[in-house]
C-alpha atoms as a PDB file:
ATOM      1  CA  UNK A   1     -24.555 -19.710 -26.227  1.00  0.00           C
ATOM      2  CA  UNK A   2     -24.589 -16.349 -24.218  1.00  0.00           C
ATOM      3  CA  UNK A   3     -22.961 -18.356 -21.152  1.00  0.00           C
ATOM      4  CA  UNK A   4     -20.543 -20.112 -23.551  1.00  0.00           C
ATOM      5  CA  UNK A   5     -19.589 -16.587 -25.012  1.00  0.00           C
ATOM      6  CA  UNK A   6     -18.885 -15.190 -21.465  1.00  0.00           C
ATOM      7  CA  UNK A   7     -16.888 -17.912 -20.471  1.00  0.00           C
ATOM      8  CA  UNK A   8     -14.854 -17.500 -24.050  1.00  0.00           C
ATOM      9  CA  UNK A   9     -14.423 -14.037 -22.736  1.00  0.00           C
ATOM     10  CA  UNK A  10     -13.202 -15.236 -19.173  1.00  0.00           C
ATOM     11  CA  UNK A  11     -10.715 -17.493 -20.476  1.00  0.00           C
ATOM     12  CA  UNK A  12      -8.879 -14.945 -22.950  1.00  0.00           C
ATOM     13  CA  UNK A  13      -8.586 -12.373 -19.887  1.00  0.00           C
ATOM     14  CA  UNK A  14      -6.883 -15.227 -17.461  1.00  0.00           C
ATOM     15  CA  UNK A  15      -4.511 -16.205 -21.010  1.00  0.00           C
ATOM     16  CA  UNK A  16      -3.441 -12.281 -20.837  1.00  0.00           C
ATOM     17  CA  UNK A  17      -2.500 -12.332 -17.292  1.00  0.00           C
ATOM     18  CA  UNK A  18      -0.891 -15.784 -17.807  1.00  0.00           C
ATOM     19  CA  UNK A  19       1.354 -13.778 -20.440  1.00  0.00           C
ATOM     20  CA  UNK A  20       1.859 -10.733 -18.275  1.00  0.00           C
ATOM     21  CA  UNK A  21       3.141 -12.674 -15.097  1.00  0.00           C
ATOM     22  CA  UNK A  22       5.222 -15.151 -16.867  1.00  0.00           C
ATOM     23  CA  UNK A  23       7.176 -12.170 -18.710  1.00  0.00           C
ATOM     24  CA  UNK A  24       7.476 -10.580 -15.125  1.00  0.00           C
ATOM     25  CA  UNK A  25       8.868 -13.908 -13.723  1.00  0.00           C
ATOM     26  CA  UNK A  26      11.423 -14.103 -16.737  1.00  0.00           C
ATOM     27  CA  UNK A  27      12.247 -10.124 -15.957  1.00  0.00           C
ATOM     28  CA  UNK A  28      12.420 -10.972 -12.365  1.00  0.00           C
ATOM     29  CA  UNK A  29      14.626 -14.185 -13.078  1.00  0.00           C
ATOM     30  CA  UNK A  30      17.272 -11.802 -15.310  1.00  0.00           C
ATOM     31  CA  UNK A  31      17.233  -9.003 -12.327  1.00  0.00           C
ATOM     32  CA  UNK A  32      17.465 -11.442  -9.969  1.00  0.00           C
ATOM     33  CA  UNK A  33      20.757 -13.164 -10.960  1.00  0.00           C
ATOM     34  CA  UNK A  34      22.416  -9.663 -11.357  1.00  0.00           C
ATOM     35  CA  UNK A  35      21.017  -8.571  -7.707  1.00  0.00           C
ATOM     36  CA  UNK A  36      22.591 -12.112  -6.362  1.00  0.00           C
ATOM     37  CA  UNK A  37      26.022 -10.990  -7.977  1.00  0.00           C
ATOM     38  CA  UNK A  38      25.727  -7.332  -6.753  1.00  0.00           C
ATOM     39  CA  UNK A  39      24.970  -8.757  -2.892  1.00  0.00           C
ATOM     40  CA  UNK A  40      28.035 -11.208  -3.463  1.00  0.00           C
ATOM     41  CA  UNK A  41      30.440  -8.663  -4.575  1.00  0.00           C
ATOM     42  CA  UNK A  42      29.464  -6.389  -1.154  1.00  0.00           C
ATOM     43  CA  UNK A  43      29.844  -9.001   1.051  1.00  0.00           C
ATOM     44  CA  UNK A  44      34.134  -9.095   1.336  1.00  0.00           C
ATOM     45  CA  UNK A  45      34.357  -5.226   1.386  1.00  0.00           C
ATOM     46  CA  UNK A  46      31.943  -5.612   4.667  1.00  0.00           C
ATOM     47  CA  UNK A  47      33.738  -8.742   5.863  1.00  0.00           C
ATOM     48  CA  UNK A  48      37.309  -6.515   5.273  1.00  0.00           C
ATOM     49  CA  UNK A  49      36.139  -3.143   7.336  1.00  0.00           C
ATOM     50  CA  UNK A  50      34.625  -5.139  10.066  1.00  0.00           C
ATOM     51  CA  UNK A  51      38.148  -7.612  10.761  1.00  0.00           C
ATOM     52  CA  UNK A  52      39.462  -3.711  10.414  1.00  0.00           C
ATOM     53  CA  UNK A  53      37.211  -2.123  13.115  1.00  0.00           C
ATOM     54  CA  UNK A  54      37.623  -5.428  15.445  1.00  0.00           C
ATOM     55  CA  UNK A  55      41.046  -4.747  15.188  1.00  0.00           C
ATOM     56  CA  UNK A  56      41.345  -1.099  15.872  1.00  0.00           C
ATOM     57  CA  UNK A  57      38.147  -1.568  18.433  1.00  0.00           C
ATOM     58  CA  UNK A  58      41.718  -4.151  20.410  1.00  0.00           C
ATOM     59  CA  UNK A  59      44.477  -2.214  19.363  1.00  0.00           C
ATOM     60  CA  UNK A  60      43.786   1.142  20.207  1.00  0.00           C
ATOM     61  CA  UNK A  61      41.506   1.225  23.615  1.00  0.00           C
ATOM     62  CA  UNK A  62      41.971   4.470  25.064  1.00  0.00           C
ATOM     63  CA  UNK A  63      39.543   5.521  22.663  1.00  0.00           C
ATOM     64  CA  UNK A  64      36.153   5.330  22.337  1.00  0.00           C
ATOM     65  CA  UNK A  65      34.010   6.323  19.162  1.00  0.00           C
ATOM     66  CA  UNK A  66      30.852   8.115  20.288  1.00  0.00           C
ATOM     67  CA  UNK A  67      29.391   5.150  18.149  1.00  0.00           C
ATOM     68  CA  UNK A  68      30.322   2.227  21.082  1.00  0.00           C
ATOM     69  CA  UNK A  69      28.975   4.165  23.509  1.00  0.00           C
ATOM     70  CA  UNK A  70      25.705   3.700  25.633  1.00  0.00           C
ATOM     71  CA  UNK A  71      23.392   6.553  25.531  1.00  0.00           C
ATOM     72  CA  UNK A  72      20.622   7.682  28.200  1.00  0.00           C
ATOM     73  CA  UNK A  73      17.792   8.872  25.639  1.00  0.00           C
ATOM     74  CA  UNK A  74      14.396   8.250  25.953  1.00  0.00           C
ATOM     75  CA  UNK A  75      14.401   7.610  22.175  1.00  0.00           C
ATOM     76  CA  UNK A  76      15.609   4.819  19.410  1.00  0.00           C
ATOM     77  CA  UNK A  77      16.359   4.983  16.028  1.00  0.00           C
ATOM     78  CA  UNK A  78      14.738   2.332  13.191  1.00  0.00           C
ATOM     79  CA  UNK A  79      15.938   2.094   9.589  1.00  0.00           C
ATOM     80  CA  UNK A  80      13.207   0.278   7.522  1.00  0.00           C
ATOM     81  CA  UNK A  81      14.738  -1.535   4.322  1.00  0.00           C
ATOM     82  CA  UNK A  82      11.657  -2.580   1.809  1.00  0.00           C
ATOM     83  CA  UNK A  83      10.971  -2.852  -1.390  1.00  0.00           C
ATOM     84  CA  UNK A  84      10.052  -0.007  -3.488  1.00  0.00           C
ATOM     85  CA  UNK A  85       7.223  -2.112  -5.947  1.00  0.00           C
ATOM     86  CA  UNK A  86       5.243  -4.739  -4.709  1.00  0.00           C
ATOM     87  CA  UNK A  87       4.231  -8.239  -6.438  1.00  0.00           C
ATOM     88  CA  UNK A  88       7.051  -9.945  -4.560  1.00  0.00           C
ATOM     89  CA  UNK A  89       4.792 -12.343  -2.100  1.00  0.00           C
ATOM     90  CA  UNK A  90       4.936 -11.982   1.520  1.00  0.00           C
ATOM     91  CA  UNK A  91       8.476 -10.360   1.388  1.00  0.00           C
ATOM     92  CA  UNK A  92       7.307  -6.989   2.911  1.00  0.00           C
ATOM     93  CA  UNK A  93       4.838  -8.348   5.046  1.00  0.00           C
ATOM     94  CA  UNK A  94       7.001 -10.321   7.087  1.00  0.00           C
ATOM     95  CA  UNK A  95       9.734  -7.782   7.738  1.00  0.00           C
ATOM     96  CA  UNK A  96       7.644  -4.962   8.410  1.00  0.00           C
ATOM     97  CA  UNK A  97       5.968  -7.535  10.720  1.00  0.00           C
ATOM     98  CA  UNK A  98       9.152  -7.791  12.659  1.00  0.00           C
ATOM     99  CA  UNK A  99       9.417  -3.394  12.625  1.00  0.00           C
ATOM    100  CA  UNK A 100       5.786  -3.729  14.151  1.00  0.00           C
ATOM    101  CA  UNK A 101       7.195  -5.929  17.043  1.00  0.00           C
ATOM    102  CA  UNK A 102       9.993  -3.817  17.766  1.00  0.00           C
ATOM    103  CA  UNK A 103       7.769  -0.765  17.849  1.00  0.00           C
ATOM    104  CA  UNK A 104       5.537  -2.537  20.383  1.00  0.00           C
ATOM    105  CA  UNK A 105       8.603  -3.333  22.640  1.00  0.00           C
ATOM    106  CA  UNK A 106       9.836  -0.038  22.586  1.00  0.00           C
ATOM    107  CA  UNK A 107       6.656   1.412  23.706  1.00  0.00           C
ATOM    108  CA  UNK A 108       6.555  -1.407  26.451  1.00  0.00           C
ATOM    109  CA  UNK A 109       9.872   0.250  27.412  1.00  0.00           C
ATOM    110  CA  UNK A 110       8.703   4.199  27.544  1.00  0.00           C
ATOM    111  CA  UNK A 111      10.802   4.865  24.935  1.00  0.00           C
ATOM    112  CA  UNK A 112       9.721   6.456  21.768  1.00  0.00           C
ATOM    113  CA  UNK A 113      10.971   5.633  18.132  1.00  0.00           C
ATOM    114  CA  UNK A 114      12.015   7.583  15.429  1.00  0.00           C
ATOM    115  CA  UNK A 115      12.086   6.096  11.705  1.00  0.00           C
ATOM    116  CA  UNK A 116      14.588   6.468   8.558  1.00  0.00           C
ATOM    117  CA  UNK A 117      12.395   4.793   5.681  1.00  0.00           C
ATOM    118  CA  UNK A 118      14.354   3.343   2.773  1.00  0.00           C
ATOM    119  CA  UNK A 119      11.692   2.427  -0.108  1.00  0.00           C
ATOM    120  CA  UNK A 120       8.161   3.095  -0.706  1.00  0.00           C
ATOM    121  CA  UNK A 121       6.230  -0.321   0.883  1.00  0.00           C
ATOM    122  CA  UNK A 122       8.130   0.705   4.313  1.00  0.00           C
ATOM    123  CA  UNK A 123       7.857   4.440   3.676  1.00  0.00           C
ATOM    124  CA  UNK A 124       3.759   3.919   3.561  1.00  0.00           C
ATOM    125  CA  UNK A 125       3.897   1.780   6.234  1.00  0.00           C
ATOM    126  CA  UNK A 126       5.118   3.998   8.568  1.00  0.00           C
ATOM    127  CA  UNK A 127       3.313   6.750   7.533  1.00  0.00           C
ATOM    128  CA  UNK A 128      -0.327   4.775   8.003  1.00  0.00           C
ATOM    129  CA  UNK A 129       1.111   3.657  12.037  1.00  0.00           C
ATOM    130  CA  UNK A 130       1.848   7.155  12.574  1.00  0.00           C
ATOM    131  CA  UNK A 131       5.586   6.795  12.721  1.00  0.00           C
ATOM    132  CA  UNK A 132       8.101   9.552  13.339  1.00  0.00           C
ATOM    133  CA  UNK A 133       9.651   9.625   9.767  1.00  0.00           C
ATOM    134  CA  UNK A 134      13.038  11.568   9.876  1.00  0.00           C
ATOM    135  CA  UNK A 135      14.485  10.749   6.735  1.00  0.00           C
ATOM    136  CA  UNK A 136      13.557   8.754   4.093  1.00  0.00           C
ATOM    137  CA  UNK A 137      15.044   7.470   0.555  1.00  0.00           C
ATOM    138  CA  UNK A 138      12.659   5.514  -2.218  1.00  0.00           C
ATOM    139  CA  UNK A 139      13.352   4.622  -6.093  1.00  0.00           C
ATOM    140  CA  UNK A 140      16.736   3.531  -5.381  1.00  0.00           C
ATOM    141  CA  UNK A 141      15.723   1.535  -8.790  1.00  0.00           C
ATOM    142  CA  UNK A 142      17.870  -1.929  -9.267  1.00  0.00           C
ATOM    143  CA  UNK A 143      20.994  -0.752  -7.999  1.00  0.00           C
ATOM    144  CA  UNK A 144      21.847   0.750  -4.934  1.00  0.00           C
ATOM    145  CA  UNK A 145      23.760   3.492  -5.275  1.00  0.00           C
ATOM    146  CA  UNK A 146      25.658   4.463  -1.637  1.00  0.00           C
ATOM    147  CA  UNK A 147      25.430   8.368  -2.510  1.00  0.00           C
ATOM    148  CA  UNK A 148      21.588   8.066  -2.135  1.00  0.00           C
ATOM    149  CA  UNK A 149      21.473   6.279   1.254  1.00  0.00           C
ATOM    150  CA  UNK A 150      24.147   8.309   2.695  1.00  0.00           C
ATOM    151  CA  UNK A 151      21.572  11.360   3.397  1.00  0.00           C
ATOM    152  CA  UNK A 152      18.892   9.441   5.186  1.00  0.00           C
ATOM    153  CA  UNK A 153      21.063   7.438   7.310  1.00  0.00           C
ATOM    154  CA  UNK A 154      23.561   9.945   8.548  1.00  0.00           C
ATOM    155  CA  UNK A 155      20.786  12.069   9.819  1.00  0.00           C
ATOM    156  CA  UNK A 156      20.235   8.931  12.384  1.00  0.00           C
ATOM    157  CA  UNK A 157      23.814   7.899  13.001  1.00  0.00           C
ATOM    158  CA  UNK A 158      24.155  11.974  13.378  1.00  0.00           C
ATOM    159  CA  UNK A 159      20.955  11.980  16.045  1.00  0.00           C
ATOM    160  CA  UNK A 160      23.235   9.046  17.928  1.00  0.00           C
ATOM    161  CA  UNK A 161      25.982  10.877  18.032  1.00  0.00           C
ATOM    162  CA  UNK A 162      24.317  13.982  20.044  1.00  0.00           C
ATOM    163  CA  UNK A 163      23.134  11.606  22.522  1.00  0.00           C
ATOM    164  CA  UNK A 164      19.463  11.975  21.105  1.00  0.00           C
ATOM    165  CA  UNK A 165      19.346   7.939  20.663  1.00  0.00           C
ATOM    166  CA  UNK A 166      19.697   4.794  22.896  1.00  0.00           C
ATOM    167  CA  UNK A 167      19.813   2.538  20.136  1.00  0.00           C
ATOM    168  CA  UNK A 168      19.676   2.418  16.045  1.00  0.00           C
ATOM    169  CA  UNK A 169      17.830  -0.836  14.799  1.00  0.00           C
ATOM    170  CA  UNK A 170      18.455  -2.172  11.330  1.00  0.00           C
ATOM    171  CA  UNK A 171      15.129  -3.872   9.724  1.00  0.00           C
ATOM    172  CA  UNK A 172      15.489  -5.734   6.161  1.00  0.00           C
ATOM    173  CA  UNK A 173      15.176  -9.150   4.731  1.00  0.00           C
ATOM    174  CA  UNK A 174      18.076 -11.147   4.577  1.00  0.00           C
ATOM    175  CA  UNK A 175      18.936 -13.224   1.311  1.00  0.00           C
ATOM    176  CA  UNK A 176      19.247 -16.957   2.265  1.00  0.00           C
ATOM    177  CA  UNK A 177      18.394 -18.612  -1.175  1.00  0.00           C
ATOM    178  CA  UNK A 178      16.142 -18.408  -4.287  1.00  0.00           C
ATOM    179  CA  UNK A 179      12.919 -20.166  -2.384  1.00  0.00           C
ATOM    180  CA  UNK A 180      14.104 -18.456   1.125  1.00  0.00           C
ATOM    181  CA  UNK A 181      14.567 -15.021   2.335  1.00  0.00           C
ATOM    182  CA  UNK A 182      14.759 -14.343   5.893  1.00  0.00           C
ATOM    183  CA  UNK A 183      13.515 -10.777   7.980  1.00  0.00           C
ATOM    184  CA  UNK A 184      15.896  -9.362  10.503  1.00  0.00           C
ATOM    185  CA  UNK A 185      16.149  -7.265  13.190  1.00  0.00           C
ATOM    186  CA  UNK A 186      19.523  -6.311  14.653  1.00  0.00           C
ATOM    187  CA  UNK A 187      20.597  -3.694  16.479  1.00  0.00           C
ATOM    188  CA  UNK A 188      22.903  -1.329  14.022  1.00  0.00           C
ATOM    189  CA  UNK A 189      24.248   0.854  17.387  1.00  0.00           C
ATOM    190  CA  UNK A 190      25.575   1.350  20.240  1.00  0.00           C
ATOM    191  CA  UNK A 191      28.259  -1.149  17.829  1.00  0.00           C
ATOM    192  CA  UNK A 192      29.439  -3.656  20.569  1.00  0.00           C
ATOM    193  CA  UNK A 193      33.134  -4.322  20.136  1.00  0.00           C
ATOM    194  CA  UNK A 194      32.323  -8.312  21.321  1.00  0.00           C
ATOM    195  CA  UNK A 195      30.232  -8.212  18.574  1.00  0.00           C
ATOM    196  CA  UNK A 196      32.224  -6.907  16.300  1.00  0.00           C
ATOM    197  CA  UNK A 197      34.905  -9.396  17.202  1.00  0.00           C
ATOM    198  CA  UNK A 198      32.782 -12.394  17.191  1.00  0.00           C
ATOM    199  CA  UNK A 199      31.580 -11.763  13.862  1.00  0.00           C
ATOM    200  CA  UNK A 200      35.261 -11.368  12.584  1.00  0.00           C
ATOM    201  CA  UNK A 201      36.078 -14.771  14.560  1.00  0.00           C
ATOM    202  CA  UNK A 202      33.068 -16.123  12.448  1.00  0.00           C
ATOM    203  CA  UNK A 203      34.552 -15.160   9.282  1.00  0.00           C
ATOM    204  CA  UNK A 204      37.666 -17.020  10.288  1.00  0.00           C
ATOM    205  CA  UNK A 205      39.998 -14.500  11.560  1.00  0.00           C
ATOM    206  CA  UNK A 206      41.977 -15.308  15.322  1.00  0.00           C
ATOM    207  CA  UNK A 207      44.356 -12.623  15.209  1.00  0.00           C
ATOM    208  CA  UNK A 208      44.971  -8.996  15.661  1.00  0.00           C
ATOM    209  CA  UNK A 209      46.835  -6.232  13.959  1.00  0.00           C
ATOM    210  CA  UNK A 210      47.995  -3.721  15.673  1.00  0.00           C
ATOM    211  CA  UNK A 211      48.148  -0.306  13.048  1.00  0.00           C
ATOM    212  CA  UNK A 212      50.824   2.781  12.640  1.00  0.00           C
ATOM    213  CA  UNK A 213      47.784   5.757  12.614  1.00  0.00           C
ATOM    214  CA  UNK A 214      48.134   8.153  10.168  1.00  0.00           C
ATOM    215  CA  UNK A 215      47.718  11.339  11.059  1.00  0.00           C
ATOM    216  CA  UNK A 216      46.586  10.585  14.579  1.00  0.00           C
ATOM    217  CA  UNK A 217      43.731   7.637  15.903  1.00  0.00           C
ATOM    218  CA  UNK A 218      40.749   9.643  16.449  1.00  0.00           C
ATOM    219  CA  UNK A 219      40.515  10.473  12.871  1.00  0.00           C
ATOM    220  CA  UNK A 220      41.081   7.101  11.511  1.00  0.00           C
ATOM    221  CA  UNK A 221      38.438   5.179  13.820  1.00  0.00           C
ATOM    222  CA  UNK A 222      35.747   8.309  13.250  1.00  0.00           C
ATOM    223  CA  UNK A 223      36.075   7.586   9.663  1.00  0.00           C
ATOM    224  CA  UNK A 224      36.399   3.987   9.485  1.00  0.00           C
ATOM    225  CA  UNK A 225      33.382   3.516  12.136  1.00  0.00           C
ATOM    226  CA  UNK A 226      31.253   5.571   9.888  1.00  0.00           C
ATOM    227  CA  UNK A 227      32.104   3.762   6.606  1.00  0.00           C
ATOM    228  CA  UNK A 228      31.428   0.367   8.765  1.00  0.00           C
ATOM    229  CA  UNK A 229      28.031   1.521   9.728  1.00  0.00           C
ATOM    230  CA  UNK A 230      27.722   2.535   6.109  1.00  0.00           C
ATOM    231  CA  UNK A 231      29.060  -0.815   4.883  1.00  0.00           C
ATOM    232  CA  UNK A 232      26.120  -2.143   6.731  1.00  0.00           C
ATOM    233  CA  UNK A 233      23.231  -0.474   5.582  1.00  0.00           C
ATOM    234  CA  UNK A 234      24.143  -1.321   1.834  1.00  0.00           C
ATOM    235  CA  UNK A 235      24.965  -4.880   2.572  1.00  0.00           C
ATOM    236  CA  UNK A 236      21.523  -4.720   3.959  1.00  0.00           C
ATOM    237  CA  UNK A 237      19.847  -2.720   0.993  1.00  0.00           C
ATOM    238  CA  UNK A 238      21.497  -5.127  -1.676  1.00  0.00           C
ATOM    239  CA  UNK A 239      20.325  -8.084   0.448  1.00  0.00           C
ATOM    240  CA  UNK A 240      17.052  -6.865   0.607  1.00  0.00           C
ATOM    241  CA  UNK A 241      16.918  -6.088  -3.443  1.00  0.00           C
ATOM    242  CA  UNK A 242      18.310  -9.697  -4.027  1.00  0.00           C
ATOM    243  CA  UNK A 243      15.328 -11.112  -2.057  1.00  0.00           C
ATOM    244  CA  UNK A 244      12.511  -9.030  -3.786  1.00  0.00           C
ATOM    245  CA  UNK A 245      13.636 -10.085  -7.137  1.00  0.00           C
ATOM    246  CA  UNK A 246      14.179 -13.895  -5.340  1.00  0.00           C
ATOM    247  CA  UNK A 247      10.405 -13.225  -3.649  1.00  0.00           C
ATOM    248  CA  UNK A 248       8.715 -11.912  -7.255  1.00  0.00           C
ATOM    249  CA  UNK A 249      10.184 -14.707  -9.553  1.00  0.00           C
ATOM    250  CA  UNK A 250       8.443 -17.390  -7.059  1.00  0.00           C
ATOM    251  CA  UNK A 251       5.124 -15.359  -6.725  1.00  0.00           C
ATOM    252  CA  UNK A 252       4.976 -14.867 -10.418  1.00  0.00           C
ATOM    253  CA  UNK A 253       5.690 -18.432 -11.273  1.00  0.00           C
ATOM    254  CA  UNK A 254       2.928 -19.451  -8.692  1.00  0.00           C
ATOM    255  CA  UNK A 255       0.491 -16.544 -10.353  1.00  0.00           C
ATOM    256  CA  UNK A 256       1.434 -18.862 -14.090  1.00  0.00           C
ATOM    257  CA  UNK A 257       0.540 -21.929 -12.441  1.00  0.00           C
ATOM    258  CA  UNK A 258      -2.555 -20.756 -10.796  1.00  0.00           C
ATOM    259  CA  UNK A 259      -3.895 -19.110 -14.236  1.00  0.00           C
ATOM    260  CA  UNK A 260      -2.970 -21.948 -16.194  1.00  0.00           C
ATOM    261  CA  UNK A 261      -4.634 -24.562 -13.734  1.00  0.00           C
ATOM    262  CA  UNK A 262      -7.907 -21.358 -14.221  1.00  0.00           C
ATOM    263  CA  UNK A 263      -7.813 -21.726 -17.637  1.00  0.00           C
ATOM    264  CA  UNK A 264      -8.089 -25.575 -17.868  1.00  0.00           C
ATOM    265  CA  UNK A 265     -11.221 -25.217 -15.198  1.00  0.00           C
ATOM    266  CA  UNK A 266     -12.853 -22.500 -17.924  1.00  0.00           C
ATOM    267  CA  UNK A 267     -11.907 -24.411 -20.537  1.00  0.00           C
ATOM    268  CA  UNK A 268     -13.663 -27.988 -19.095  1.00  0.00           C
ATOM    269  CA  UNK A 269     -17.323 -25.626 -17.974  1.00  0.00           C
ATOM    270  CA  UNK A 270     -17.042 -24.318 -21.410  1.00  0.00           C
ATOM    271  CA  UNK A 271     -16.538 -27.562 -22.963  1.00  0.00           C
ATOM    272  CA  UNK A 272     -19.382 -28.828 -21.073  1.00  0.00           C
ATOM    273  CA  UNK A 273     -21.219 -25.628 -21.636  1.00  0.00           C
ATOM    274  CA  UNK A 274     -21.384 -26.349 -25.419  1.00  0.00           C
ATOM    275  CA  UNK A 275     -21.980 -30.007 -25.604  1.00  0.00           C
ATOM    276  CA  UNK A 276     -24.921 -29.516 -23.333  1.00  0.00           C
ATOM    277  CA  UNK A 277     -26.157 -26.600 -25.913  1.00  0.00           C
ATOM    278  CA  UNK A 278     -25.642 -29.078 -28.966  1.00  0.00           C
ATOM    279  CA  UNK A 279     -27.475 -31.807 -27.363  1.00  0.00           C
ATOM    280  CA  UNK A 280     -30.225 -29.129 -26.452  1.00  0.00           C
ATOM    281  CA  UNK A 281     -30.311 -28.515 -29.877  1.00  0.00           C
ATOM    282  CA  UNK A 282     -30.359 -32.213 -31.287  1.00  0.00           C
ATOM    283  CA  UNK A 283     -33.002 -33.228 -29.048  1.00  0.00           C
ATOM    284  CA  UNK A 284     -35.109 -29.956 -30.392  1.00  0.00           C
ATOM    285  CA  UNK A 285     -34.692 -30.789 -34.174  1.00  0.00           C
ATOM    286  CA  UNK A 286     -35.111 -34.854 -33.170  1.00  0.00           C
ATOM    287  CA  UNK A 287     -38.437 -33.886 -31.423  1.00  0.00           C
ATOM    288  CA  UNK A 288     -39.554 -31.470 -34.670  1.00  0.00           C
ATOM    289  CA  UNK A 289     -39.192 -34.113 -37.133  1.00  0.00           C
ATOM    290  CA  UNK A 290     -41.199 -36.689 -34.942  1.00  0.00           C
ATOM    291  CA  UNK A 291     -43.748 -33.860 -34.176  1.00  0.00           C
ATOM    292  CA  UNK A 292     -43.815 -33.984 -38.696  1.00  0.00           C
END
């Protein structure tokens, strides 16, 4: 019974793994639900300061924020949202997919890219394409906290505004539902006030204000741009989170299913294993007694 042992032995290593990934599924089912609330509870604050920055982008025109302005550089920007852990399916894959792409186009163009890396999958990534890396933040942990994106990202939106950049690209996945998370690629700068106004228009504003500025324009739109780009990024870092947790729940549930359907397999050779070895054994004492 030395194959019926081994398989005995099989089958209790695929039942510990069965245990492991369905307790991360149920840990990645509790994180997930508080992700999904954190990602809801970002998205009016980024709805409010971009109906804001439409309107100031109409009201006050004389003025343009270094930020809505076309540069001449030879060189882009990319931030790279990802996860910092893995075990979350094809999540990473796909978006860093998309970063690939863009990278290839911007080559096509003659221009070169530099990189802000926020977690560890993108972070290594970059690293193993031989990416400029300029900045980069990882072990954000399960909340994003804004304090720790601030650094990395202003040194890009910083390059921009010294005419170092043409264009800032924002790479992350995009929560859609629990079963469906989407990558994107948009451009983060030069911020396009049509764009700006179209997505206000979309969230079902078809006015203007028109503001008293306090103490004088320039200020007001420097700051508010910069929280709006800002606003971005962690909409985009919460939406990403919210998707890992989404991604891992569904690849551990699949990882259950596969060990369980493993286990029944072992369990039927093994099954088979030992009848075969019993009626080895009755035939062998059947054949001694005759042989008496």
């Amino acid at each position: 019974m030395a194959a019926g042992k081994e398989i005995r032995g099989k089958i209790k290593s695929v039942e510990n793994t069965k245990k492991i990934t369905k307790a991360m599924e149920m840990v990645a089912a509790s994180k997930m639900r508080k992700a999904q609330q954190r990602m809801h509870a970002a998205r009016p604050y980024s709805e409010k300061i971009r109906n804001i920055a439409a309107n100031l982008g109409k009201a006050n025109p004389e003025y343009v924020h270094p930020f809505m302005q076309t540069n001449d550089a030879k060189a882009a920007g990319v931030i790279v949202v990802t996860t910092d852990k893995g075990l979350c399916g094809g999540l990473n894959t796909n978006v860093l997919r998309g970063v690939t792409t863009k990278l290839r186009e911007l080559q096509g163009q003659g221009v070169s890219a530099q990189a802000v890396a926020i977690g560890n999958k993108g972070l290594g990534f970059l690293n193993r394409v031989g990416a400029k890396v300029v900045a980069h933040a990882t072990q954000l942990g399960d909340t994003p906290h804004l304090e720790k994106l601030i650094g990395p990202v202003k040194v890009m939106l910083d390059a921009y505004e010294r005419g170092e950049l043409n264009a800032v690209y924002l790479c992350y996945t995009k929560f859609i539902n629990t079963m469906k998370q989407e990558p994107v690629v948009e451009q983060l700068l030069p911020l396009s006030s049509s764009n700006i106004e179209s997505q206000a228009q979309a969230s079902g504003q078809s006015h203007a204000w028109d503001y008293i500025y306090e103490p004088d324009p320039k200020s007001v739109i420097d700051d508010l741009l910069i929280r709006y780009v800002e606003a971005l990024v962690y909409q985009a870092v919460a939406e990403n989170m919210a998707s890992e947790q989404s991604a891992r729940m569904v690849a551990m549930k699949a990882a259950t299913d596969n060990a369980g359907s493993v286990i029944g397999e072992l369990k039927l050779v093994y099954n088979k294993t030992r009848q075969a070895a019993i009626t080895k054994e009755l035939s062998e004492i059947v054949a001694g007694a005759a042989a008496v």
